[in-house]
C-alpha atoms as a PDB file:
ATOM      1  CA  UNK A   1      11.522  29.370  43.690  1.00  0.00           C
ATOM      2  CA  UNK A   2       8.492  27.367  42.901  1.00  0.00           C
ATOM      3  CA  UNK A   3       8.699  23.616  43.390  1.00  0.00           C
ATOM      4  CA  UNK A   4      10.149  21.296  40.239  1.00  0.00           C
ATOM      5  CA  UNK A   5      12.154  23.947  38.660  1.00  0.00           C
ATOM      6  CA  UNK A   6      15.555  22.762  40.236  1.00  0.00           C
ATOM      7  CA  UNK A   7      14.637  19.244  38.573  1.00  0.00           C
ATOM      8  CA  UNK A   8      13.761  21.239  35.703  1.00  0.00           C
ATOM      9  CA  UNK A   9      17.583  22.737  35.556  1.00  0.00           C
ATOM     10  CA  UNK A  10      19.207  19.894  36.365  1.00  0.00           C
ATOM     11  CA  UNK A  11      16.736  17.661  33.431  1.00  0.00           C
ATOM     12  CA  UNK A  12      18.245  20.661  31.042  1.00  0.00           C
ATOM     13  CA  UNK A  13      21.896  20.269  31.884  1.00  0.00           C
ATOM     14  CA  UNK A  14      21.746  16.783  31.321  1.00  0.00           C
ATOM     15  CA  UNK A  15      19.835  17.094  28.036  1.00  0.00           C
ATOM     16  CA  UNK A  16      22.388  19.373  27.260  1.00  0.00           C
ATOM     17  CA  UNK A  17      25.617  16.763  27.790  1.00  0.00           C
ATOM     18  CA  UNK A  18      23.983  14.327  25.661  1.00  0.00           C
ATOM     19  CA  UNK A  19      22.846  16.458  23.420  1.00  0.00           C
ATOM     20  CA  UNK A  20      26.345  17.341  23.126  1.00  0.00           C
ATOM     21  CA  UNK A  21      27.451  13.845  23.135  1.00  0.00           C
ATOM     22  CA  UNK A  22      25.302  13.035  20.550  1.00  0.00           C
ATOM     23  CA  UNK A  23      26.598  16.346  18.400  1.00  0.00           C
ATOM     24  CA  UNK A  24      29.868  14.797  18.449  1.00  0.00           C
ATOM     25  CA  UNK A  25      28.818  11.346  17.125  1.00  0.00           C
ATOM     26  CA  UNK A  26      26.893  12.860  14.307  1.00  0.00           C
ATOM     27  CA  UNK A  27      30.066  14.865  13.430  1.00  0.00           C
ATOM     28  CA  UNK A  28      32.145  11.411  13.461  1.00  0.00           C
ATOM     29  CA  UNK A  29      29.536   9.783  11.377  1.00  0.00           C
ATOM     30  CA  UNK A  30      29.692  12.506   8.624  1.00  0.00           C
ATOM     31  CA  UNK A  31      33.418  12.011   8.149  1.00  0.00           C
ATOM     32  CA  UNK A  32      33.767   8.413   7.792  1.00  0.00           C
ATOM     33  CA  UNK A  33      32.807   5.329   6.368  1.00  0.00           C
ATOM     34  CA  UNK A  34      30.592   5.269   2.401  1.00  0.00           C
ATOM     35  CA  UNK A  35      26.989   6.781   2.480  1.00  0.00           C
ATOM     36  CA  UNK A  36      25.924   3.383   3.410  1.00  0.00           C
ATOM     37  CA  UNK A  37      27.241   3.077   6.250  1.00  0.00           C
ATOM     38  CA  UNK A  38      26.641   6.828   7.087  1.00  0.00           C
ATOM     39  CA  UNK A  39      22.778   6.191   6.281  1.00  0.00           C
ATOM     40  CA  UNK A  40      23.026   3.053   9.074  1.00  0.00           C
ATOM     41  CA  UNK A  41      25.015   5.078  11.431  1.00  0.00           C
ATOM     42  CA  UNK A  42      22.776   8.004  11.611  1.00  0.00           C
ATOM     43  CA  UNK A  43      19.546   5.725  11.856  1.00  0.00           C
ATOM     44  CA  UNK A  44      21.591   4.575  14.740  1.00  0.00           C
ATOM     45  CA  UNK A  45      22.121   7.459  16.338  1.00  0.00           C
ATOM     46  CA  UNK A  46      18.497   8.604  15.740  1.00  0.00           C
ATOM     47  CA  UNK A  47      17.250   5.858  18.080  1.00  0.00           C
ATOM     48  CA  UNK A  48      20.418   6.612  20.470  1.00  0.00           C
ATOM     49  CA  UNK A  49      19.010  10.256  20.702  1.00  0.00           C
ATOM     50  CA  UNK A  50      14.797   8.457  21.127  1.00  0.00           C
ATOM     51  CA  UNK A  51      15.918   6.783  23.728  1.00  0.00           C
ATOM     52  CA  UNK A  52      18.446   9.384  25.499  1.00  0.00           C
ATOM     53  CA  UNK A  53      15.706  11.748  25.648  1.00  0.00           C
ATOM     54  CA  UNK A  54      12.740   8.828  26.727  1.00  0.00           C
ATOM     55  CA  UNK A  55      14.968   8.277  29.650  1.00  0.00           C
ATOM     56  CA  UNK A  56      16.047  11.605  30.519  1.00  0.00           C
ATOM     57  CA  UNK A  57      12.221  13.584  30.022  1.00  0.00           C
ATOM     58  CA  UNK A  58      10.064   9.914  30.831  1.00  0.00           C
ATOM     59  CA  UNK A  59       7.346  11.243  28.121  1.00  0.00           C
ATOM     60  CA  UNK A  60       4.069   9.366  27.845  1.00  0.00           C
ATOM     61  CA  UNK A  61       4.061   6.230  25.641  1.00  0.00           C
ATOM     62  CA  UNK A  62       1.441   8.266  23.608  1.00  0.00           C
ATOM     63  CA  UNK A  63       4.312  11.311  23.348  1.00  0.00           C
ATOM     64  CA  UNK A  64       6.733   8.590  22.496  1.00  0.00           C
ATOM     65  CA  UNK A  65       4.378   6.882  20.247  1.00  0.00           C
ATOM     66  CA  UNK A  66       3.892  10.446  18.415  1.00  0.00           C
ATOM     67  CA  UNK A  67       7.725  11.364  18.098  1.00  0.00           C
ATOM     68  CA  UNK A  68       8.753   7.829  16.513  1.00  0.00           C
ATOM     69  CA  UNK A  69       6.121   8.025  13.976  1.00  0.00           C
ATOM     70  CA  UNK A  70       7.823  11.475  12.964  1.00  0.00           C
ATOM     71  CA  UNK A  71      10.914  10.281  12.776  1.00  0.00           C
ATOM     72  CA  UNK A  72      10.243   7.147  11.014  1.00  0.00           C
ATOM     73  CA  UNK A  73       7.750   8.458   8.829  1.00  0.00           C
ATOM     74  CA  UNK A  74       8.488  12.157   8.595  1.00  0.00           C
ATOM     75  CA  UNK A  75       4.877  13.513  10.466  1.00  0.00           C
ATOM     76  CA  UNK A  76       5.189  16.759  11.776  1.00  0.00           C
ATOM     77  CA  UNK A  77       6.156  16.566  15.528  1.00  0.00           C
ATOM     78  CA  UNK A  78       3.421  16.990  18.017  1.00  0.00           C
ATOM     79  CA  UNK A  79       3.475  20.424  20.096  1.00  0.00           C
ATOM     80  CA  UNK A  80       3.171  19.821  23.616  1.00  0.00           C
ATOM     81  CA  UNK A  81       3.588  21.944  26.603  1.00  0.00           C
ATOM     82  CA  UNK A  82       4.259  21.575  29.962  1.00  0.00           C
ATOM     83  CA  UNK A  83       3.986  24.702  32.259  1.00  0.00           C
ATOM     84  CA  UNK A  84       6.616  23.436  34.907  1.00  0.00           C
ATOM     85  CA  UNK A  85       9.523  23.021  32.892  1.00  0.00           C
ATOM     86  CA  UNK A  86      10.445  26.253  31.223  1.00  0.00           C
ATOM     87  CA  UNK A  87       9.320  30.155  32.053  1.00  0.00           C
ATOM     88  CA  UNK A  88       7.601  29.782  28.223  1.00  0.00           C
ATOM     89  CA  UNK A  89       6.146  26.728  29.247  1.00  0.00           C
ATOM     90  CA  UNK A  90       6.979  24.538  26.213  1.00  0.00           C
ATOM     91  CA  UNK A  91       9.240  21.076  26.287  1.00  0.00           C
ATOM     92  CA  UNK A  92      13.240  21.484  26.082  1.00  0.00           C
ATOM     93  CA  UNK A  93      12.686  17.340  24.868  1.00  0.00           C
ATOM     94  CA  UNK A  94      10.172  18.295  22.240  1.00  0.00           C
ATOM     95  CA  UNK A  95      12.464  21.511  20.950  1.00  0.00           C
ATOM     96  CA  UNK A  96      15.429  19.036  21.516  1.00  0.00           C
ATOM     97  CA  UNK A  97      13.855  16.553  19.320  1.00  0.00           C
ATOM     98  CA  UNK A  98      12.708  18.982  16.461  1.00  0.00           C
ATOM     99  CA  UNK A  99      16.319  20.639  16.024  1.00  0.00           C
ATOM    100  CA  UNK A 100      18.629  17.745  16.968  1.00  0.00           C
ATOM    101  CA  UNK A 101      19.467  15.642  14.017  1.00  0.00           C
ATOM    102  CA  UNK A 102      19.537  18.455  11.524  1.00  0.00           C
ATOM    103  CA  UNK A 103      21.286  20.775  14.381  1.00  0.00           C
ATOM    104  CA  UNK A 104      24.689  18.340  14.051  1.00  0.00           C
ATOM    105  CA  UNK A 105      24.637  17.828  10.328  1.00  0.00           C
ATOM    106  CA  UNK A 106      24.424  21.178  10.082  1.00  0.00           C
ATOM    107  CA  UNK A 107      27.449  21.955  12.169  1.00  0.00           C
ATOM    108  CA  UNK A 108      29.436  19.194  10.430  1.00  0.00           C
ATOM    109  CA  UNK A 109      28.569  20.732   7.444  1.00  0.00           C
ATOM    110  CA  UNK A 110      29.336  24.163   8.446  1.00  0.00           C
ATOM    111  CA  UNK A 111      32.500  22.838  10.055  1.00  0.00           C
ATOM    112  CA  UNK A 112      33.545  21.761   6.582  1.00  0.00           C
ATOM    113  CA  UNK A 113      32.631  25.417   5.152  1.00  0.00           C
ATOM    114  CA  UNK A 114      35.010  27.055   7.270  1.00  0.00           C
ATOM    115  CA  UNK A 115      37.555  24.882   7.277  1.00  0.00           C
ATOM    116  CA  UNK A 116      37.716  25.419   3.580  1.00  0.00           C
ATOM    117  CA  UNK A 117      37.999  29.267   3.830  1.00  0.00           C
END
Protein backbone atom coordinates (compact mmCIF):
# COMPACT_ATOMS: atom_id res chain seq x y z
CA UNK A 1 0.00 0.00 0.00
CA UNK A 2 1.69 3.17 -0.96
CA UNK A 3 2.40 5.68 1.79
CA UNK A 4 -0.58 8.43 2.76
CA UNK A 5 -3.42 6.39 1.60
CA UNK A 6 -4.37 5.09 5.19
CA UNK A 7 -4.53 8.97 6.12
CA UNK A 8 -6.32 9.27 3.01
CA UNK A 9 -9.16 6.63 4.36
CA UNK A 10 -9.27 7.71 7.56
CA UNK A 11 -9.50 11.90 6.13
CA UNK A 12 -12.65 10.22 4.07
CA UNK A 13 -14.41 8.58 6.98
CA UNK A 14 -14.27 11.56 8.86
CA UNK A 15 -15.46 13.78 5.99
CA UNK A 16 -18.02 11.39 5.78
CA UNK A 17 -19.44 11.77 9.70
CA UNK A 18 -19.61 15.36 9.28
CA UNK A 19 -20.78 15.35 6.20
CA UNK A 20 -23.43 13.39 7.68
CA UNK A 21 -23.71 15.57 10.61
CA UNK A 22 -24.08 18.38 8.63
CA UNK A 23 -26.95 16.43 6.35
CA UNK A 24 -28.89 16.22 9.40
CA UNK A 25 -28.72 19.94 10.36
CA UNK A 26 -29.71 21.02 6.93
CA UNK A 27 -32.72 18.63 7.22
CA UNK A 28 -33.63 20.37 10.74
CA UNK A 29 -33.22 23.74 9.22
CA UNK A 30 -35.71 23.00 6.34
CA UNK A 31 -38.47 22.08 8.76
CA UNK A 32 -38.50 24.84 11.12
CA UNK A 33 -38.51 28.29 11.86
CA UNK A 34 -39.95 31.26 8.73
CA UNK A 35 -37.69 31.56 5.56
CA UNK A 36 -35.86 34.10 7.49
CA UNK A 37 -34.61 32.36 9.78
CA UNK A 38 -34.08 29.34 7.38
CA UNK A 39 -32.02 31.83 5.02
CA UNK A 40 -29.72 32.69 8.44
CA UNK A 41 -29.57 29.14 9.44
CA UNK A 42 -28.33 27.76 6.26
CA UNK A 43 -25.71 30.69 5.82
CA UNK A 44 -24.80 29.26 9.12
CA UNK A 45 -24.35 26.05 8.32
CA UNK A 46 -22.53 26.98 5.07
CA UNK A 47 -19.62 28.39 7.10
CA UNK A 48 -20.06 25.30 9.67
CA UNK A 49 -19.43 23.01 6.56
CA UNK A 50 -16.08 25.90 5.28
CA UNK A 51 -14.70 25.39 8.22
CA UNK A 52 -15.41 21.48 8.93
CA UNK A 53 -13.78 20.74 5.77
CA UNK A 54 -10.64 23.63 6.28
CA UNK A 55 -9.90 21.65 9.33
CA UNK A 56 -10.41 18.25 8.27
CA UNK A 57 -8.49 18.58 4.39
CA UNK A 58 -5.98 21.84 5.76
CA UNK A 59 -6.34 23.33 2.00
CA UNK A 60 -4.13 26.24 1.04
CA UNK A 61 -5.34 29.74 2.05
CA UNK A 62 -5.36 30.30 -1.80
CA UNK A 63 -7.85 26.94 -2.08
CA UNK A 64 -9.73 28.44 0.79
CA UNK A 65 -9.60 31.84 -0.60
CA UNK A 66 -11.09 30.27 -4.01
CA UNK A 67 -13.99 28.15 -2.35
CA UNK A 68 -15.38 31.20 -0.16
CA UNK A 69 -15.53 33.43 -3.06
CA UNK A 70 -17.85 30.62 -4.67
CA UNK A 71 -19.89 30.34 -2.06
CA UNK A 72 -20.33 33.89 -1.27
CA UNK A 73 -20.45 35.03 -4.64
CA UNK A 74 -21.59 32.04 -6.66
CA UNK A 75 -17.99 31.56 -8.93
CA UNK A 76 -17.65 28.31 -10.23
CA UNK A 77 -15.51 26.16 -7.81
CA UNK A 78 -11.92 25.71 -8.67
CA UNK A 79 -10.86 22.03 -9.90
CA UNK A 80 -7.99 20.84 -8.12
CA UNK A 81 -6.35 17.55 -7.87
CA UNK A 82 -4.27 15.85 -5.71
CA UNK A 83 -2.80 12.43 -6.85
CA UNK A 84 -2.44 10.96 -3.21
CA UNK A 85 -5.80 11.10 -2.04
CA UNK A 86 -8.06 9.11 -4.28
CA UNK A 87 -7.20 6.20 -7.11
CA UNK A 88 -8.83 9.13 -9.66
CA UNK A 89 -6.72 11.53 -8.15
CA UNK A 90 -9.22 14.38 -7.60
CA UNK A 91 -10.22 16.03 -3.94
CA UNK A 92 -13.08 14.17 -1.80
CA UNK A 93 -13.07 18.15 -0.04
CA UNK A 94 -13.46 19.80 -3.40
CA UNK A 95 -16.35 17.07 -4.61
CA UNK A 96 -17.58 17.43 -0.92
CA UNK A 97 -17.83 21.07 -1.30
CA UNK A 98 -19.49 21.15 -4.86
CA UNK A 99 -22.42 18.62 -3.87
CA UNK A 100 -22.89 19.38 -0.15
CA UNK A 101 -25.35 22.12 0.39
CA UNK A 102 -27.59 21.23 -2.49
CA UNK A 103 -26.95 17.30 -1.60
CA UNK A 104 -29.14 17.91 1.93
CA UNK A 105 -31.78 20.20 0.55
CA UNK A 106 -32.25 17.87 -1.84
CA UNK A 107 -32.83 14.98 0.49
CA UNK A 108 -35.07 17.13 2.71
CA UNK A 109 -36.89 17.83 -0.16
CA UNK A 110 -37.11 14.41 -1.43
CA UNK A 111 -37.85 13.29 2.12
CA UNK A 112 -40.96 15.43 1.90
CA UNK A 113 -41.88 13.77 -1.66
CA UNK A 114 -42.12 10.47 -0.27
CA UNK A 115 -43.52 11.06 2.71
CA UNK A 116 -46.42 12.46 0.80
CA UNK A 117 -46.92 9.30 -1.37
Amino acid sequence: MPKGRPKAAAQLASMASVEYLLCDLQRDIECRGSEVSKQRRRAILRGFRAGFYSAIDKPTKAEVAALLRAELYGHPLPVTCVDDVQDDGCDPWLMAMESGPTTCAGLAHQTEESSDD
